[in-house]
N, C-alpha and C. Protein backbone atom coordinates (compact mmCIF):
# COMPACT_ATOMS: atom_id res chain seq x y z
N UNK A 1 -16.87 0.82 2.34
CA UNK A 1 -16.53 1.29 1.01
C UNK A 1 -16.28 0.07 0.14
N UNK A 2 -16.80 -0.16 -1.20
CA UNK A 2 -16.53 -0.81 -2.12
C UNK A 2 -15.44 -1.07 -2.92
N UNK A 3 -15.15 -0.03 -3.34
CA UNK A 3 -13.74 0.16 -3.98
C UNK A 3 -12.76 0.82 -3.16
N UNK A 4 -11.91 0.21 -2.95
CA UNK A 4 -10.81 0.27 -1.92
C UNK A 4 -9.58 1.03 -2.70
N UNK A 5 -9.89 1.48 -4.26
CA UNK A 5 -8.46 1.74 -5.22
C UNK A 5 -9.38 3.40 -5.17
N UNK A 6 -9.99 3.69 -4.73
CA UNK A 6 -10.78 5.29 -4.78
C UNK A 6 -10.44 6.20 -3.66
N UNK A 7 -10.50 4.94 -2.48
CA UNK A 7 -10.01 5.69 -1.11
C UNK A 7 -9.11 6.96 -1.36
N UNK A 8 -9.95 8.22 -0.77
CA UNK A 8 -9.10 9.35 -0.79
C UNK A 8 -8.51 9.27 0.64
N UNK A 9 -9.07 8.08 1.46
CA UNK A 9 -7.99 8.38 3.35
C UNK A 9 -6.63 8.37 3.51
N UNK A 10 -6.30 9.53 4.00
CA UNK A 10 -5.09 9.82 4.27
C UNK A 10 -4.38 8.91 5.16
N UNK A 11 -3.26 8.37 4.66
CA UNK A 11 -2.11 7.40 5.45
C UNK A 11 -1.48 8.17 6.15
N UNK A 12 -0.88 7.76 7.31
CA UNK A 12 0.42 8.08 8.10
C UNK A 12 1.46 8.54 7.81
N UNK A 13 1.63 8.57 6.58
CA UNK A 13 2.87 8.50 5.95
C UNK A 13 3.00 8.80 4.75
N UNK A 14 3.84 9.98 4.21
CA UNK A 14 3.43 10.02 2.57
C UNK A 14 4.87 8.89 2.11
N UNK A 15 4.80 7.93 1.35
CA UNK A 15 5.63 7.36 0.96
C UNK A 15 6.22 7.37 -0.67
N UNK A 16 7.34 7.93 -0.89
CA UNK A 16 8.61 8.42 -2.16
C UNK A 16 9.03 7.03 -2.43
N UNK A 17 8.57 6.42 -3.44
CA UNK A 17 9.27 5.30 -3.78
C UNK A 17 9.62 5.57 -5.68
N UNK A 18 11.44 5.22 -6.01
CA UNK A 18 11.32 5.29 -7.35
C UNK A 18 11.25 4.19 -8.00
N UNK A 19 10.49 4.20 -8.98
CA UNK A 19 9.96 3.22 -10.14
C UNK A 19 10.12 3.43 -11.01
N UNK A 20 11.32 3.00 -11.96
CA UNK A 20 11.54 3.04 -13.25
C UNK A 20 11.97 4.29 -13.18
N UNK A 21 12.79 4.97 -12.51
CA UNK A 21 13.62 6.41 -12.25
C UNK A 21 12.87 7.44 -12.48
N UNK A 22 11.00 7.10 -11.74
CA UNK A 22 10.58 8.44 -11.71
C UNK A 22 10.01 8.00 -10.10
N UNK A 23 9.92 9.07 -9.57
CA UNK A 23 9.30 9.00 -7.69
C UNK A 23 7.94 8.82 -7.98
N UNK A 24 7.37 8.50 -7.45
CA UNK A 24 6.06 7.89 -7.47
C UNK A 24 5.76 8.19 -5.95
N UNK A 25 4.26 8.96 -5.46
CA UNK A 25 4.11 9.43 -3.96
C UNK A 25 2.67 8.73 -3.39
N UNK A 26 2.88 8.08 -2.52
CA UNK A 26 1.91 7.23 -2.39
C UNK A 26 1.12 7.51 -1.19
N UNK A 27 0.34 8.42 -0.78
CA UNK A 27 0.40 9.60 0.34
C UNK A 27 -1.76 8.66 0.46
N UNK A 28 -2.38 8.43 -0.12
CA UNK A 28 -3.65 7.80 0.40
C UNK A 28 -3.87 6.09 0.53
N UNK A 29 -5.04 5.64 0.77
CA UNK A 29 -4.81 4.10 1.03
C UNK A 29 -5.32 4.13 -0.48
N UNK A 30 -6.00 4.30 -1.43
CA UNK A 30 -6.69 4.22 -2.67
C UNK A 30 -5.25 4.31 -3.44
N UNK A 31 -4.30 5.22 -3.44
CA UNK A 31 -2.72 4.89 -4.29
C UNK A 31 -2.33 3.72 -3.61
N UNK A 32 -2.03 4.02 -2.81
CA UNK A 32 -1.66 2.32 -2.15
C UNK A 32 -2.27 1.42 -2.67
N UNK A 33 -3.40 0.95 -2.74
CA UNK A 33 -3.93 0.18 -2.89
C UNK A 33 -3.74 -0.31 -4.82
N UNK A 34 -3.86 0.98 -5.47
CA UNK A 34 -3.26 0.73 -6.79
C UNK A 34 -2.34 0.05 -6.88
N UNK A 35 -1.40 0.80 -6.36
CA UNK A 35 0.32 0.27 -6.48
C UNK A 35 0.24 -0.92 -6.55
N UNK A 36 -0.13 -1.53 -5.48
CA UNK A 36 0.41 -2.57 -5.10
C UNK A 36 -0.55 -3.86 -5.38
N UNK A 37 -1.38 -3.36 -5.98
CA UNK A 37 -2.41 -4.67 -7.12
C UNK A 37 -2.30 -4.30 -8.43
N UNK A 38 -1.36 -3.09 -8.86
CA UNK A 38 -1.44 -3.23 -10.33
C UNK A 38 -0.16 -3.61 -10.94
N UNK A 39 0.62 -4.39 -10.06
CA UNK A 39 2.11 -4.31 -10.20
C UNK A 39 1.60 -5.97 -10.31
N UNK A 40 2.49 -6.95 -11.10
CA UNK A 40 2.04 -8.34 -11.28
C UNK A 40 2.44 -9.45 -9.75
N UNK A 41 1.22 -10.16 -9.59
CA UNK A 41 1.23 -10.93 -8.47
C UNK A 41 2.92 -11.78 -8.11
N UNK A 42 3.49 -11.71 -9.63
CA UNK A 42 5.04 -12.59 -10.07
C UNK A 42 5.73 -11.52 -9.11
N UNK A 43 5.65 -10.32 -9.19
CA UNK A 43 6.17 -9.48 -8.81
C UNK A 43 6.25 -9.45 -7.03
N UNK A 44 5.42 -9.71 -6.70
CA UNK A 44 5.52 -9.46 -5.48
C UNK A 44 5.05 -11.09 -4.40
N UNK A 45 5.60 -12.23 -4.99
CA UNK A 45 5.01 -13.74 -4.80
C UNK A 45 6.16 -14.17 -3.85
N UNK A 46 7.47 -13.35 -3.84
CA UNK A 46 8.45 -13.85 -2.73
C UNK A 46 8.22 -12.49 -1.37
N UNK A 47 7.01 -11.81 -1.35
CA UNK A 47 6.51 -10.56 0.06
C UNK A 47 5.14 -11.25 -0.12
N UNK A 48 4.62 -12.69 -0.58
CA UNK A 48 2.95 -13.13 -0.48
C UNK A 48 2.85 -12.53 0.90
N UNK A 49 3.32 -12.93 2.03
CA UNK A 49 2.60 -12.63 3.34
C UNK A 49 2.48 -11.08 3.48
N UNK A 50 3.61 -10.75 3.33
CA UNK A 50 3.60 -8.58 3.67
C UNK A 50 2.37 -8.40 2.61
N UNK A 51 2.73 -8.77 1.59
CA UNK A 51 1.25 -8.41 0.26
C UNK A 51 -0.08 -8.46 0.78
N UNK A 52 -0.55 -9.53 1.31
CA UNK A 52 -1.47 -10.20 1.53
C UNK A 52 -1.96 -8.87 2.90
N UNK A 53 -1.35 -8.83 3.74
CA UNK A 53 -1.61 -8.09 4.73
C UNK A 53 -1.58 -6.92 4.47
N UNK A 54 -0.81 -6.30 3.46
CA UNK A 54 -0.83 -4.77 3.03
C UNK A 54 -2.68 -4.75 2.78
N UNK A 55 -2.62 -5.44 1.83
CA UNK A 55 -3.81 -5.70 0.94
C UNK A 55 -5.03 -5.33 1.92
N UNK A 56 -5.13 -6.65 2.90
CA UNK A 56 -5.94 -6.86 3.94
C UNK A 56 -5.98 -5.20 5.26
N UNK A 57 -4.74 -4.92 5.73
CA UNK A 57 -4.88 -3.30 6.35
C UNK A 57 -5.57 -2.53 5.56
N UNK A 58 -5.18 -2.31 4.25
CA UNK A 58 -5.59 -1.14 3.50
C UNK A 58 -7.33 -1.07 2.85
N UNK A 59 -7.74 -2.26 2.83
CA UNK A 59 -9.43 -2.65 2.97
C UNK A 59 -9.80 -2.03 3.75
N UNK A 60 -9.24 -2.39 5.15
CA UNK A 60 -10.30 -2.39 6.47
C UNK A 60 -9.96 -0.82 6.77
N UNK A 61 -9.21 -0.29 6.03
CA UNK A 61 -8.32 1.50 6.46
C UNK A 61 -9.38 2.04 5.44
N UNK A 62 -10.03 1.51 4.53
CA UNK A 62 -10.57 2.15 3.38
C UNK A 62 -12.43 2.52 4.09
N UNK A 63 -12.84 1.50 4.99
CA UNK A 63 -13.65 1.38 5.23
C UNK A 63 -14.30 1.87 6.72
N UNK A 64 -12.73 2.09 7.26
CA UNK A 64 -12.36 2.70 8.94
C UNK A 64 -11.34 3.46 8.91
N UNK A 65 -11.28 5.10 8.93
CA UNK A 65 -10.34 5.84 8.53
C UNK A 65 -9.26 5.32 10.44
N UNK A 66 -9.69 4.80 10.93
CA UNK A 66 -9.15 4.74 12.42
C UNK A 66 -7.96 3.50 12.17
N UNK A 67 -8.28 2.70 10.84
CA UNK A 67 -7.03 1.69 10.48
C UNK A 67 -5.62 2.18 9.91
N UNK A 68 -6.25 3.08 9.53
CA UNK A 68 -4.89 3.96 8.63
C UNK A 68 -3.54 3.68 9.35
N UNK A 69 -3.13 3.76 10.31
CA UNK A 69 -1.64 3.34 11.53
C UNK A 69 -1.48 2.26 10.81
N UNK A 70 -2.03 1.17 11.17
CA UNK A 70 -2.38 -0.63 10.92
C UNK A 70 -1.64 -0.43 9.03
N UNK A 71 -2.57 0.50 8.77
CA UNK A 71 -2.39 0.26 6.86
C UNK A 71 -0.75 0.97 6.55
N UNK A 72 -0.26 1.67 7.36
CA UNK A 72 0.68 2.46 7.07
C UNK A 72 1.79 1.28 7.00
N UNK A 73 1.58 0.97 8.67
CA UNK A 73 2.53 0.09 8.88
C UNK A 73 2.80 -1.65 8.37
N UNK A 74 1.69 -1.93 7.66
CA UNK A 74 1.63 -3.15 6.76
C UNK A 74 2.50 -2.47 5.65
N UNK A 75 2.12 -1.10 4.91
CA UNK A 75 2.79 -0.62 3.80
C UNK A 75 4.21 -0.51 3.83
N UNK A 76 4.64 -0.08 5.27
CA UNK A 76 6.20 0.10 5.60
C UNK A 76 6.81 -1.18 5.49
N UNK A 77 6.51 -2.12 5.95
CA UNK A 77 6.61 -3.45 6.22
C UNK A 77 7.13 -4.35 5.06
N UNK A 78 6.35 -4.17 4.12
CA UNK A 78 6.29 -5.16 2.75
C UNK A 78 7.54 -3.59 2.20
N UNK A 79 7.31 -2.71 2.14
CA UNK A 79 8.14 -1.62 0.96
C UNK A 79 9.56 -2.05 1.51
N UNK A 80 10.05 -1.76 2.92
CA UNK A 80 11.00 -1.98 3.19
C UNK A 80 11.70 -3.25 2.63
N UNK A 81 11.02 -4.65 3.02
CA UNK A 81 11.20 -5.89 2.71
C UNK A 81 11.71 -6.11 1.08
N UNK A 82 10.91 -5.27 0.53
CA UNK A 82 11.25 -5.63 -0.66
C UNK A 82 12.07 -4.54 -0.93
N UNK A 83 12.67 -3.27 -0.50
CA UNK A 83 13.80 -2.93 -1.02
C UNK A 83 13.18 -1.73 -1.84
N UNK A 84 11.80 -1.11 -1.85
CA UNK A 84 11.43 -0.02 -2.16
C UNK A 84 11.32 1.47 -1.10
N UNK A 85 11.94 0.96 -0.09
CA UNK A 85 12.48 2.11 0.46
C UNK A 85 13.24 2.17 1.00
């Protein structure tokens, strides 16, 4: 798959994170994948490594619905870290 922000594959996990005091549900790798490239690189430059690897799971989950575990758990990884869940 080309565009990795379209992915309708279902994650592991539907994930409730609030942003700006509204919930935001991040339940495919294509929201995921929004989220977390449309939010500024400043933003997320002290999780570069969790980022980088979210980034990198959620490609290879976009293109192999069998990565989705891998993509969940990069997503848990960096959200926790940074205090979004």
């Amino acid at each position: 798959m080309t565009d990795v922000s379209k992915s309708e594959t279902l994650l592991r996990a539907t994930f409730k994170i609030k942003l700006n005091g509204e919930t935001v549900s991040i339940a495919t790798v294509g929201q995921a994948y929004q989220f977390i490239t449309n939010l500024s690189s400043i933003e997320w430059i002290e999780f570069k490594s969790l980022h980088d690897d979210a980034i990198s799971a959620l490609q290879g989950a976009a293109g192999d619905a069998m990565l989705t575990v891998q993509a969940t758990n990069a997503l848990r990884a960096l959200f926790v870290r940074s205090k979004l869940l």
